[in-house]
Protein backbone atom coordinates (compact mmCIF):
# COMPACT_ATOMS: atom_id res chain seq x y z
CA UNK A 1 13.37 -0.55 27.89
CA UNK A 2 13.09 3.08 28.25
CA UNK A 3 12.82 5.17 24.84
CA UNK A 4 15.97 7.34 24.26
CA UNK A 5 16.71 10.11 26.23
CA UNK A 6 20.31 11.95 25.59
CA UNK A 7 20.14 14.14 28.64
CA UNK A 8 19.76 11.03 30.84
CA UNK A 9 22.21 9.00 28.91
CA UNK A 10 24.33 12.02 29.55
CA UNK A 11 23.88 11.83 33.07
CA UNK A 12 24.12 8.22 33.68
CA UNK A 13 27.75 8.34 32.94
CA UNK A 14 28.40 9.40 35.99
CA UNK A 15 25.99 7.41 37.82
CA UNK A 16 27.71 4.30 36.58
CA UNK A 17 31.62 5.61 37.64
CA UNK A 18 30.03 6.13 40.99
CA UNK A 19 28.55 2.76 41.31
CA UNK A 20 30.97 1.12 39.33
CA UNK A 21 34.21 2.75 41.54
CA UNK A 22 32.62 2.87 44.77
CA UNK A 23 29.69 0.47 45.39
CA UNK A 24 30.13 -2.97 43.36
CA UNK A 25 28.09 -4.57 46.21
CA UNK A 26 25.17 -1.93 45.81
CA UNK A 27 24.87 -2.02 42.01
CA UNK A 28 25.37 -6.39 42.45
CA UNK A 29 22.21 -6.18 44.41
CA UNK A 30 20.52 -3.73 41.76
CA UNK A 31 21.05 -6.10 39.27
CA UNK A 32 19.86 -9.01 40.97
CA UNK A 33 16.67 -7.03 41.77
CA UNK A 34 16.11 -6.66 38.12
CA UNK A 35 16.37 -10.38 37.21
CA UNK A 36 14.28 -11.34 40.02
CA UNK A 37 11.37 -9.33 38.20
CA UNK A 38 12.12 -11.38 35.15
CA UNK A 39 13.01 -7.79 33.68
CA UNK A 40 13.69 -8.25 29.51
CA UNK A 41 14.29 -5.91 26.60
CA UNK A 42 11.62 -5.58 24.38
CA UNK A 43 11.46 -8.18 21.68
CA UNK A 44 8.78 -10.46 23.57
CA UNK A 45 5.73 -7.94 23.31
CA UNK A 46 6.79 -4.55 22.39
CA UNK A 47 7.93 -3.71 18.74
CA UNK A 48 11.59 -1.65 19.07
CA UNK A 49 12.08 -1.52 15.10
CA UNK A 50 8.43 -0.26 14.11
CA UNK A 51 7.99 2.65 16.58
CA UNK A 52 9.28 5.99 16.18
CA UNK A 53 9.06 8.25 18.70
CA UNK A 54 6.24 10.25 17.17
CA UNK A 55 3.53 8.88 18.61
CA UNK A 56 0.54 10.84 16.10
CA UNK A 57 1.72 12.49 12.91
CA UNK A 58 1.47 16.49 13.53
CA UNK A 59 0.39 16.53 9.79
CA UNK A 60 -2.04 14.61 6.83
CA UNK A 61 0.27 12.16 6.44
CA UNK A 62 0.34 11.87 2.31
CA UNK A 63 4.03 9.26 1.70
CA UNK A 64 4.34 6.31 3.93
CA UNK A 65 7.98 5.57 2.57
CA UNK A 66 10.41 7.40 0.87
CA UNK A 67 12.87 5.93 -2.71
CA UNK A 68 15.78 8.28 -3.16
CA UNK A 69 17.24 7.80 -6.58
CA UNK A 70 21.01 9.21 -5.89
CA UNK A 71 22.48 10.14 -9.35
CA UNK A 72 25.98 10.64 -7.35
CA UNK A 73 27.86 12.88 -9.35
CA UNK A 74 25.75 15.59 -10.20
CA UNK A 75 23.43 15.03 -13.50
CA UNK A 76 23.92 18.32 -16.06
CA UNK A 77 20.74 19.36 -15.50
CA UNK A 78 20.81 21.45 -19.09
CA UNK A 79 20.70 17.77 -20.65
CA UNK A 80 17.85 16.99 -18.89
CA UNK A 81 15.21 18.93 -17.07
CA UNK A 82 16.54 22.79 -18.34
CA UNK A 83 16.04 23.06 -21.62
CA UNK A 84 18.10 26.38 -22.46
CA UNK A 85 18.04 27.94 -26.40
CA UNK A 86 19.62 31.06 -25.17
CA UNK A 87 22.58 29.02 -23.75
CA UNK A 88 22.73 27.06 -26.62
CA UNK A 89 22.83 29.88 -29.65
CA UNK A 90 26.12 31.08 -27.02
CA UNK A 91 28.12 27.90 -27.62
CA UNK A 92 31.44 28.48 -28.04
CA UNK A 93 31.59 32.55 -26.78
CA UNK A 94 32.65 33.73 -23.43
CA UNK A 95 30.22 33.48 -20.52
CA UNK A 96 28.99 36.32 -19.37
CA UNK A 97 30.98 37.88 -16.19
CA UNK A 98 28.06 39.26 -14.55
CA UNK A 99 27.02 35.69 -14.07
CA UNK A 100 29.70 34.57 -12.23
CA UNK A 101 31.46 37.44 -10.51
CA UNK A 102 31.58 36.59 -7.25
CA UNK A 103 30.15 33.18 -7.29
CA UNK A 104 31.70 30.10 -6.16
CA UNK A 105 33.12 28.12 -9.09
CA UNK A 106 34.96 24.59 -8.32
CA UNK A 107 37.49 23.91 -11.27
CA UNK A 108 37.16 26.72 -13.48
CA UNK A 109 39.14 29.32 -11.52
CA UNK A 110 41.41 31.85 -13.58
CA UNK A 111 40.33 30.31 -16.56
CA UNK A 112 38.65 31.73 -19.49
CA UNK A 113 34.95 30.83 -19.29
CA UNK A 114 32.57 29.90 -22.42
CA UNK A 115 29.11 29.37 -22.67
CA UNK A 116 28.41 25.71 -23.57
CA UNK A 117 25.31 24.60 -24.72
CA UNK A 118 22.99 21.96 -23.85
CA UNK A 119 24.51 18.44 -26.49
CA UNK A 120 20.65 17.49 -26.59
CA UNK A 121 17.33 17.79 -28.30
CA UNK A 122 14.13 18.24 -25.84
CA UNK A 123 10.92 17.16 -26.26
CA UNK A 124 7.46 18.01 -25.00
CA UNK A 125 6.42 14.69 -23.35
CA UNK A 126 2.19 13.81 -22.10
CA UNK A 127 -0.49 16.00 -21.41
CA UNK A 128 1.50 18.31 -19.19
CA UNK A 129 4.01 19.28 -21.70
CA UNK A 130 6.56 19.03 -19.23
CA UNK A 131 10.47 19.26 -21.38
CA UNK A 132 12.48 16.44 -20.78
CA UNK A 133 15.67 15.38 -23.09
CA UNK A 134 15.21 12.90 -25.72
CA UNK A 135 17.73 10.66 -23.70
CA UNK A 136 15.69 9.78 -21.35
CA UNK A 137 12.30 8.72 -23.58
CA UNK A 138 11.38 6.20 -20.58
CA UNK A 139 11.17 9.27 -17.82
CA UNK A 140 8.96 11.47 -20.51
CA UNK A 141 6.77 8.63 -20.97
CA UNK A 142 5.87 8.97 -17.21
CA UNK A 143 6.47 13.15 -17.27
CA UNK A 144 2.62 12.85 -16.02
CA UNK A 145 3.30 11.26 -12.98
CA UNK A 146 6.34 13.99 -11.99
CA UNK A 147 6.74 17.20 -10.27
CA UNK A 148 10.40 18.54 -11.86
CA UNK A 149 11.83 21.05 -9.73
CA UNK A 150 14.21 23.07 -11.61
CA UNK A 151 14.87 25.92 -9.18
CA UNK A 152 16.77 23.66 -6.54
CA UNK A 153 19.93 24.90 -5.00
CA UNK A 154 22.92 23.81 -2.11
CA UNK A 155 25.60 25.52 -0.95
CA UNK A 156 28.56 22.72 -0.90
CA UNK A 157 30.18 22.54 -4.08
CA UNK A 158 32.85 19.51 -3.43
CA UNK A 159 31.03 15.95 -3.70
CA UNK A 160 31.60 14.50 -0.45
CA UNK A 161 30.52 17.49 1.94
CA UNK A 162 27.68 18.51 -0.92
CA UNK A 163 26.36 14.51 -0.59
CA UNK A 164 26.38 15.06 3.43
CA UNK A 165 24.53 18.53 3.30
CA UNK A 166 21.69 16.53 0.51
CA UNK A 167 21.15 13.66 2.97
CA UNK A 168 21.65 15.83 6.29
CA UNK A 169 21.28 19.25 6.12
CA UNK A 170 24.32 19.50 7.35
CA UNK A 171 28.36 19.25 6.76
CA UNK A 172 29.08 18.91 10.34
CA UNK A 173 29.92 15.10 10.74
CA UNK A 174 27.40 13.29 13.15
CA UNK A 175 24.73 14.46 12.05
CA UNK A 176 21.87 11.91 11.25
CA UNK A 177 20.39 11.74 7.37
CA UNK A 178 17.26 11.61 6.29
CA UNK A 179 16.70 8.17 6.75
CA UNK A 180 17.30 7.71 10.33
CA UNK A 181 15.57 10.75 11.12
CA UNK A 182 12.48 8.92 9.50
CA UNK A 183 13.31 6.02 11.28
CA UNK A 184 13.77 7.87 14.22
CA UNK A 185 10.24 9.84 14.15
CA UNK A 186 8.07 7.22 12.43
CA UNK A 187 9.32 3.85 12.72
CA UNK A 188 9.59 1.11 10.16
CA UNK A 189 6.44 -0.65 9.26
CA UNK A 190 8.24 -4.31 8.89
CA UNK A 191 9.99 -5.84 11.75
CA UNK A 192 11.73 -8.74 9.47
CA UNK A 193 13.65 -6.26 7.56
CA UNK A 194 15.76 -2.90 8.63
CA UNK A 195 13.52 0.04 8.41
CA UNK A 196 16.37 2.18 6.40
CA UNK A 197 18.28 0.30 3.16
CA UNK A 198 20.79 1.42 1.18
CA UNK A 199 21.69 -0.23 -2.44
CA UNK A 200 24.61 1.22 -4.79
CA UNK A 201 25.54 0.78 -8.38
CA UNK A 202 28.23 2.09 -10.77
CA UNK A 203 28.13 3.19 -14.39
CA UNK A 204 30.72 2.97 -16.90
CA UNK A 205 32.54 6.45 -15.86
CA UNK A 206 31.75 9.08 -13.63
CA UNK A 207 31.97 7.28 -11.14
CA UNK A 208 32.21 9.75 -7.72
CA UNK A 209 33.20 7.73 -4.54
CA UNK A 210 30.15 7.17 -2.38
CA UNK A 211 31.49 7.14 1.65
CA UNK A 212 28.69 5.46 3.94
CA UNK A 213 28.93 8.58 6.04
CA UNK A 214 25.69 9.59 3.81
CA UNK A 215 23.59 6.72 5.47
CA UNK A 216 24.82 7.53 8.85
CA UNK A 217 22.72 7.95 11.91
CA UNK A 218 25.34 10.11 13.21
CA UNK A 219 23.74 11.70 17.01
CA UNK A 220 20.84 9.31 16.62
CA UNK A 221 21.03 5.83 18.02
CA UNK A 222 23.10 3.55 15.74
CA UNK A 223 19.63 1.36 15.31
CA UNK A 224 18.37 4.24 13.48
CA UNK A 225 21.39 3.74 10.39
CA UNK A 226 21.32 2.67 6.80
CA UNK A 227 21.80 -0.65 6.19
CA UNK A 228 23.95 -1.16 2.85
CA UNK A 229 22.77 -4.64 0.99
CA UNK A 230 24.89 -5.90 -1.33
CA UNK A 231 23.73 -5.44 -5.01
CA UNK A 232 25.59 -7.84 -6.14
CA UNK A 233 25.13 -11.80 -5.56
CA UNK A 234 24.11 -12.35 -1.89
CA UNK A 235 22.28 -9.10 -0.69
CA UNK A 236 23.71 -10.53 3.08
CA UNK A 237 26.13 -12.24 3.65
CA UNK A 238 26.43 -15.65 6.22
CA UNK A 239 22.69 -14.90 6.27
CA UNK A 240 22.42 -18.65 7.16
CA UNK A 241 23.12 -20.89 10.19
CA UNK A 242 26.39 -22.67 10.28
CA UNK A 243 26.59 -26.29 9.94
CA UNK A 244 25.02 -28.04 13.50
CA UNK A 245 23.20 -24.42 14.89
CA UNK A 246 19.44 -25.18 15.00
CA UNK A 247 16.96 -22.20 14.92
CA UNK A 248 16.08 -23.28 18.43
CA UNK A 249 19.60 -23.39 20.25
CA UNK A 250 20.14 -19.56 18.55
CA UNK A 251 16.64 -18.49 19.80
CA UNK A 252 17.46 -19.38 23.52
CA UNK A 253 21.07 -17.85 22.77
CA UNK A 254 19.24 -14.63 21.97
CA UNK A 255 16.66 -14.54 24.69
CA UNK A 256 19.52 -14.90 27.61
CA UNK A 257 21.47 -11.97 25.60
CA UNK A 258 18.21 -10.11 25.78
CA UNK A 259 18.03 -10.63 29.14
CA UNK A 260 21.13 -9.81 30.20
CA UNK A 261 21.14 -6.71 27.82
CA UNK A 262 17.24 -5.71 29.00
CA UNK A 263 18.97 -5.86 32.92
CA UNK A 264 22.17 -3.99 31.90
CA UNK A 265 19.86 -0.64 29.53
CA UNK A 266 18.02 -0.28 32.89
CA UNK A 267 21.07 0.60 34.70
CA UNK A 268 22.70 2.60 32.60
CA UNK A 269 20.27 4.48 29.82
CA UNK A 270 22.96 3.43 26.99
CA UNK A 271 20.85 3.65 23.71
CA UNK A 272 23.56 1.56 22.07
CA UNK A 273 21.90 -1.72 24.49
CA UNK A 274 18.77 -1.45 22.94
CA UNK A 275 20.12 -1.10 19.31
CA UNK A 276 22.42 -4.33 20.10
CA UNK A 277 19.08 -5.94 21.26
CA UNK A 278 17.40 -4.93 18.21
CA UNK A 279 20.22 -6.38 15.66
CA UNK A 280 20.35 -10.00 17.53
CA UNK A 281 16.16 -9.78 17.04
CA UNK A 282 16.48 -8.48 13.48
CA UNK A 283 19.41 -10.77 12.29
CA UNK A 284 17.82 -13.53 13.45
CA UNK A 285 14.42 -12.83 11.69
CA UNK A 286 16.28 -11.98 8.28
CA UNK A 287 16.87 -15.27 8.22
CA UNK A 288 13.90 -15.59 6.53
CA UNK A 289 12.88 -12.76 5.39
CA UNK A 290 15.97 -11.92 3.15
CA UNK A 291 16.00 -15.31 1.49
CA UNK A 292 11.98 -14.91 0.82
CA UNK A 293 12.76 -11.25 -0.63
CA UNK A 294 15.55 -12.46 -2.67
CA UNK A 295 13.12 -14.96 -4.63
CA UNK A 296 12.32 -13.38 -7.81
CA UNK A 297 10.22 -16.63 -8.91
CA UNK A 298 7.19 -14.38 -8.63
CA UNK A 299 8.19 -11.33 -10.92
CA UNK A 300 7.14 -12.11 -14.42
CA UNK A 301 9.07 -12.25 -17.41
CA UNK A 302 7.29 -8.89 -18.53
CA UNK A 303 7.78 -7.61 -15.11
CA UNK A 304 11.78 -7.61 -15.30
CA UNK A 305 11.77 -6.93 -18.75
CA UNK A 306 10.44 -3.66 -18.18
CA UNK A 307 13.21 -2.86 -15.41
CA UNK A 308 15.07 -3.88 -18.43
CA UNK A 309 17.41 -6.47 -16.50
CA UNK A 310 19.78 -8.56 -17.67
CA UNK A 311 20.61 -10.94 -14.79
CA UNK A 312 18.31 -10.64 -11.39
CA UNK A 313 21.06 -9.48 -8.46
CA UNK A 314 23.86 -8.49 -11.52
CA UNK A 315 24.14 -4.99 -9.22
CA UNK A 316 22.86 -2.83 -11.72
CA UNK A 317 20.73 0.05 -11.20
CA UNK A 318 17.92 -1.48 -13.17
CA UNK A 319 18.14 -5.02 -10.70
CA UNK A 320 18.05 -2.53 -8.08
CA UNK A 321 14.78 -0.33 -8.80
CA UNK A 322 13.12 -3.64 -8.84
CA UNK A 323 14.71 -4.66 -5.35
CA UNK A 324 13.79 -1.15 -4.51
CA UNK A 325 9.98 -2.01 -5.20
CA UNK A 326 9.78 -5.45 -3.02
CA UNK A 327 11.13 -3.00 -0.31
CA UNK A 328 8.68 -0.92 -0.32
CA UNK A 329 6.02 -3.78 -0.46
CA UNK A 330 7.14 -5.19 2.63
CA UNK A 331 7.49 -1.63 4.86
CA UNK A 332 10.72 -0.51 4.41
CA UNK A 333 10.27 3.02 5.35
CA UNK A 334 13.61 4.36 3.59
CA UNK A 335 15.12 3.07 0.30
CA UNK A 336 18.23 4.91 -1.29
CA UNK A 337 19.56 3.66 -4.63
CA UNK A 338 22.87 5.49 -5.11
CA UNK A 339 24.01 5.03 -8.89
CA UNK A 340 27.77 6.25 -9.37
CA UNK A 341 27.99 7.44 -12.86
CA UNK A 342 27.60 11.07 -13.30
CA UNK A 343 31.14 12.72 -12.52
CA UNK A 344 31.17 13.99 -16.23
CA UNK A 345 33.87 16.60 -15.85
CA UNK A 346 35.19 15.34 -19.39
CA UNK A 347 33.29 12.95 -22.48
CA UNK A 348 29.87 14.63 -21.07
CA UNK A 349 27.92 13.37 -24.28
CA UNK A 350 28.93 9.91 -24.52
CA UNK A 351 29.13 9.46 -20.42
CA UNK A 352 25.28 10.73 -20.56
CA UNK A 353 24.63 8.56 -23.03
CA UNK A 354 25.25 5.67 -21.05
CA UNK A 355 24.02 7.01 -17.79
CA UNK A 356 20.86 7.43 -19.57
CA UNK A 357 20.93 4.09 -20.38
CA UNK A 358 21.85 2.72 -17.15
CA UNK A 359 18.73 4.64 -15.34
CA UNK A 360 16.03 6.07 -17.78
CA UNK A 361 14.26 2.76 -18.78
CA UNK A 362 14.26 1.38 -14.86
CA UNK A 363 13.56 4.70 -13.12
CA UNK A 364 10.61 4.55 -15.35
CA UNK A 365 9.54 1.15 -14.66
CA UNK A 366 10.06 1.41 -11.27
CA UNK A 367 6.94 4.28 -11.37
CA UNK A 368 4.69 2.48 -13.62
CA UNK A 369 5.46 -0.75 -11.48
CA UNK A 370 4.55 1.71 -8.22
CA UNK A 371 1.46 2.78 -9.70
CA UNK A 372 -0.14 -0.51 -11.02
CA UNK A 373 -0.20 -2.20 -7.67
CA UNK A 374 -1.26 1.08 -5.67
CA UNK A 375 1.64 1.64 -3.52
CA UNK A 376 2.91 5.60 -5.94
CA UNK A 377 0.38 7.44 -3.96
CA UNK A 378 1.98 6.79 -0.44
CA UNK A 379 5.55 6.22 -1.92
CA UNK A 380 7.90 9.15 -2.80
CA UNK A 381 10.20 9.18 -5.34
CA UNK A 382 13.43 11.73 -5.02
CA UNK A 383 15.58 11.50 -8.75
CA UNK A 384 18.58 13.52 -8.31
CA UNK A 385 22.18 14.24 -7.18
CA UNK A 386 23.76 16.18 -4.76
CA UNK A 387 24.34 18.93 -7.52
CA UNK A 388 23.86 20.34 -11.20
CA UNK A 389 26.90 20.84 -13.95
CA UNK A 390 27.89 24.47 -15.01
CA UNK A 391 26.45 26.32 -18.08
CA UNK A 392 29.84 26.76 -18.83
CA UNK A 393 32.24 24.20 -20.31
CA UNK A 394 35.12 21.98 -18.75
CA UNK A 395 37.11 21.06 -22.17
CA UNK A 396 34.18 18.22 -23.02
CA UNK A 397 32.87 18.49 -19.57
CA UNK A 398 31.10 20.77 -17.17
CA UNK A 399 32.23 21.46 -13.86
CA UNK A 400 29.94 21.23 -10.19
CA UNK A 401 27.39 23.43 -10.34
CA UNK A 402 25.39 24.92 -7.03
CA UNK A 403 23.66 28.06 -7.68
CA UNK A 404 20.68 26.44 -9.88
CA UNK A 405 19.79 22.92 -10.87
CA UNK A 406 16.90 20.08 -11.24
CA UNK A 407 15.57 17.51 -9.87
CA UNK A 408 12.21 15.65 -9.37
CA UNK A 409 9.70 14.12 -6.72
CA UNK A 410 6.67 11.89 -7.79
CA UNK A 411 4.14 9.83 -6.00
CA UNK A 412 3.30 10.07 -2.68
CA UNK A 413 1.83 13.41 -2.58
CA UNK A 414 3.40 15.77 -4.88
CA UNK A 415 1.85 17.60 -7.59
CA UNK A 416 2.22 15.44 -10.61
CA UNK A 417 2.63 16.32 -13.95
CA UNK A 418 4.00 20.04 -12.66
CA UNK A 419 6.69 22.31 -13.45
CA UNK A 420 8.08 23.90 -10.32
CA UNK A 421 10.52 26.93 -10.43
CA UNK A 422 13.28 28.16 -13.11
CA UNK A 423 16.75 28.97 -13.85
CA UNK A 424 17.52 32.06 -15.85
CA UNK A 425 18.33 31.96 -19.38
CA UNK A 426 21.46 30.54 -19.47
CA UNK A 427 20.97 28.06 -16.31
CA UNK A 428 23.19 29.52 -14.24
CA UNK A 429 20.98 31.12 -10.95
CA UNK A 430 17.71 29.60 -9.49
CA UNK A 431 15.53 33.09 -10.30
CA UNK A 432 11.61 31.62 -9.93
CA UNK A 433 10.59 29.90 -7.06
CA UNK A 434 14.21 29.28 -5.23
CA UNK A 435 13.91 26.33 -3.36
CA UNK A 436 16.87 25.30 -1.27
CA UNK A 437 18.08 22.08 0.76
CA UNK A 438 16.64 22.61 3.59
CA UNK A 439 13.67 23.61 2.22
CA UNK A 440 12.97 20.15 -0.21
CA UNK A 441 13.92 18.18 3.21
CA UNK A 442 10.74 20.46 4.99
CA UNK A 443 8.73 19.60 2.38
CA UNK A 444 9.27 15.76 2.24
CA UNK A 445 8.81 15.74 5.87
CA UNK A 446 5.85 17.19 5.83
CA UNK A 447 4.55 15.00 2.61
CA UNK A 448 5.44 12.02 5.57
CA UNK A 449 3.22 14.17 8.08
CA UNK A 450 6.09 15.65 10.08
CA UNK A 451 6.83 19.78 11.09
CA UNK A 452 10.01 19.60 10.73
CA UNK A 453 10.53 21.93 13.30
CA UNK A 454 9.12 19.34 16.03
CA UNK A 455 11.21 16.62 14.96
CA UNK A 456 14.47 17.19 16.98
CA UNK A 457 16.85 15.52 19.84
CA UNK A 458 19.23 17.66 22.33
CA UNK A 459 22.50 17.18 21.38
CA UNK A 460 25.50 19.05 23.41
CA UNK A 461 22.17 22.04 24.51
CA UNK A 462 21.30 22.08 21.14
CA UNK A 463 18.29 20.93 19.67
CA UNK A 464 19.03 18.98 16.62
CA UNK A 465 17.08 18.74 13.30
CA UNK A 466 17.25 17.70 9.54
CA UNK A 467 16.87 21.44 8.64
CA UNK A 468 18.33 23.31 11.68
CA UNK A 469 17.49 26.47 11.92
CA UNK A 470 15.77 27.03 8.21
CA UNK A 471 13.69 25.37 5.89
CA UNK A 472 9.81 25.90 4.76
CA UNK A 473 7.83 23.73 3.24
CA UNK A 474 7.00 24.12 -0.48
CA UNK A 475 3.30 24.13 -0.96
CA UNK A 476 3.32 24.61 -4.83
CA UNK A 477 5.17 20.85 -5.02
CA UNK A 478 2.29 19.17 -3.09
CA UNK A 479 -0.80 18.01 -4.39
């Protein structure tokens, strides 16, 4: 099957009217041509789900797989990473207007703005020093292992488009995320699983809507998606045969389809063939594969203890960061654990409280767990949302915040145990070090041994990539 080409898909629209409209008897014969060389999809010998179409990495190729930790919502990142005194001996007075004049607030228009300071203590945590909030004691016990970036900013301030421009660069819709473009350019490393899996999980409030436009492969070939597993009870459902369907009568079921579908991609150069092909194959090998990954019988009691799990497959974040780490065992190239909890527009100190709880001890775990079997050093970790919270208050909130916030990257390359960048006194702008979007999505690609300029299809004359037309790669994050 030939490897995707847009500008001849493009074309072979009108190839097929032709034949279709004017010579049925010509493209009859075509066909029968094709089955007479016992033409078939791949499936038999080649490997559709573990290629990408990069071929040699144009870079040392330091992460092997990425695990995005989504805090949707947008963490306050002056309870966690910033630690801000200044901000904090102005509780209660007016913000400063030369902070904010002119910038692009989300709620807090034509209303009077005070300074509200961070609700919690900071401590020093390992060798590094790095600050980290006494709510999350698990992350500081592992600040060694992180690279906290607090000088991150985005330039979509409303959750949905500001999720979309995190995971694609972009707020145009159709555009792929950062999954399926590492699908797309390097493949999946296990052909009994998808290559690109999505899990979700909610807290007790905050919790923002997550649309499954974020996992999207958008101009990409739909083989290239996320794959959403359900964190809750089975991770697939009808993963099993019905009552009477052998594993034999379904194999020969699939081999004619591939046949038929192998004949039928030759024709017409639809991409959307050889992802059909490649679902029938990968369905039918989940069959065992997801039953085998779903069998916790070999975690230890002191294994899921540390997660800190209460009931394996209960869909909380904690069951999930372990699910997250058998994925990664087994070569899924793209994990995503979205945890809904962080909306805090009101009850910020009590709904951090319990998002803290929800993520601090597993997030932890899920690095130490990494780390002892040897798979942190080519696995990277992203913790963060798709924005920060204002320095200013929202009645016993904070609003969306774009101009300045944290997050952090371990494993797989990135300079552990590092402080990267800063916010100015009060937390508002990114001052030291600015790193934007499209830069962190550079950087990761280039941690997975991609230029992210050379990763790119044509798409309506334009040449289409995760950071369009900007983007560098930060150096001072990798090791």
């Amino acid at each position: 099957m030939r490897p995707y080409d847009p500008i001849a898909h493009a074309l072979s629209i009108n190839r097929r009217s032709f034949l279709t409209k004017s010579a049925y008897g010509l493209g009859g014969a075509a066909f029968a041509m094709l089955a007479a060389k016992g033409l078939a999809a791949p499936g038999a010998g080649a490997k559709p789900w573990s290629q990408g179409v990069l071929r040699t990495p144009h870079l040392p190729v330091k992460a092997k797989r990425v695990i995005f930790l989504c805090m949707a919502g947008g963490p306050p990142h002056l309870e966690l990473f910033d630690n801000k005194p200044v901000l904090k001996k102005l509780d209660g007075q007016p913000f400063p207007e030369s902070f904010t004049k002119g910038q692009q607030i989300a709620q807090l228009q034509n209303t009077v703005l005070k300074a509200r300071g961070g609700s919690f203590a900071f401590k020093r945590w390992g060798k590094s020093g790095t600050e980290v909030t006494d709510i999350f004691p698990h992350i500081g016990s592992v600040a060694d292992d992180l690279c906290v970036v607090r000088s991150l900013k985005t330039e979509q301030i409303n959750h949905d488009t500001a999720h979309a421009f995190f995971n694609t660069g972009s707020i145009i819709k159709g555009r792929p995320c950062m999954g399926s473009w590492l699908l797309y350019g390097l493949g999946s490393e296990t052909e009994n699983l998808p290559g690109y899996i999505v899990l979700t999980s909610a807290g007790r409030t905050g919790q923002q809507p997550i649309s499954s436009r974020q996992w999207s492969s958008g101009v990409l070939p739909s083989k290239y998606q996320g794959i959403q597993f359900q964190s809750k009870g089975e991770a697939v459902h009808y993963i099993g045969n019905p009552q009477g369907v052998c594993q034999s009568t379904q194999r020969q079921v699939i081999d004619e389809i591939r046949r038929l579908n192998g004949g039928l991609a030759e024709e017409t150069v639809d991409p959307e063939i050889a992802t059909r092909v490649a679902q029938y194959e990968m369905a039918f090998k989940m069959q065992t594969s997801v039953p085998e990954l779903l069998d916790f019988k070999s975690e230890s009691p002191k294994t899921i203890e540390a997660y800190g799990i209460k009931e394996i497959g209960d869909g909380s974040f904690a069951s999930n960061c372990l699910m997250a780490r058998r994925l990664a065992e087994r070569g899924v190239r793209m994990i995503q654990l979205y945890h809904r909890a962080w909306d805090l527009h009101g009850n910020l100190d009590n709904g951090m409280k319990m998002g803290a709880q929800d993520v601090d001890q597993a997030t932890a775990a899920l690095i130490n767990d990494l780390k002892a079997r040897g798979l942190l050093e080519d696995t990277l970790i992203l913790w963060g949302g798709e924005f920060g919270r204002t320095p200013m208050g929202q009645g016993s909130g904070r609003d969306h915040h774009i101009a300045g916030y944290s997050v952090f990257l371990a494993g797989g390359g990135v300079k552990a145990g590092t402080v990267y960048g800063a916010t100015d006194e009060l937390g508002y702008h990114a001052v030291e070090n600015v790193v934007d979007v499209h830069d962190l999505h550079a950087t990761m690609l280039a941690l997975m041994g991609i230029d992210h300029h050379r990763l790119s299809v044509k798409y309506q004359g334009l040449d289409v990539r995760l950071t369009g037309v900007a983007g560098k790669v930060v150096n001072g994050i990798m090791a």
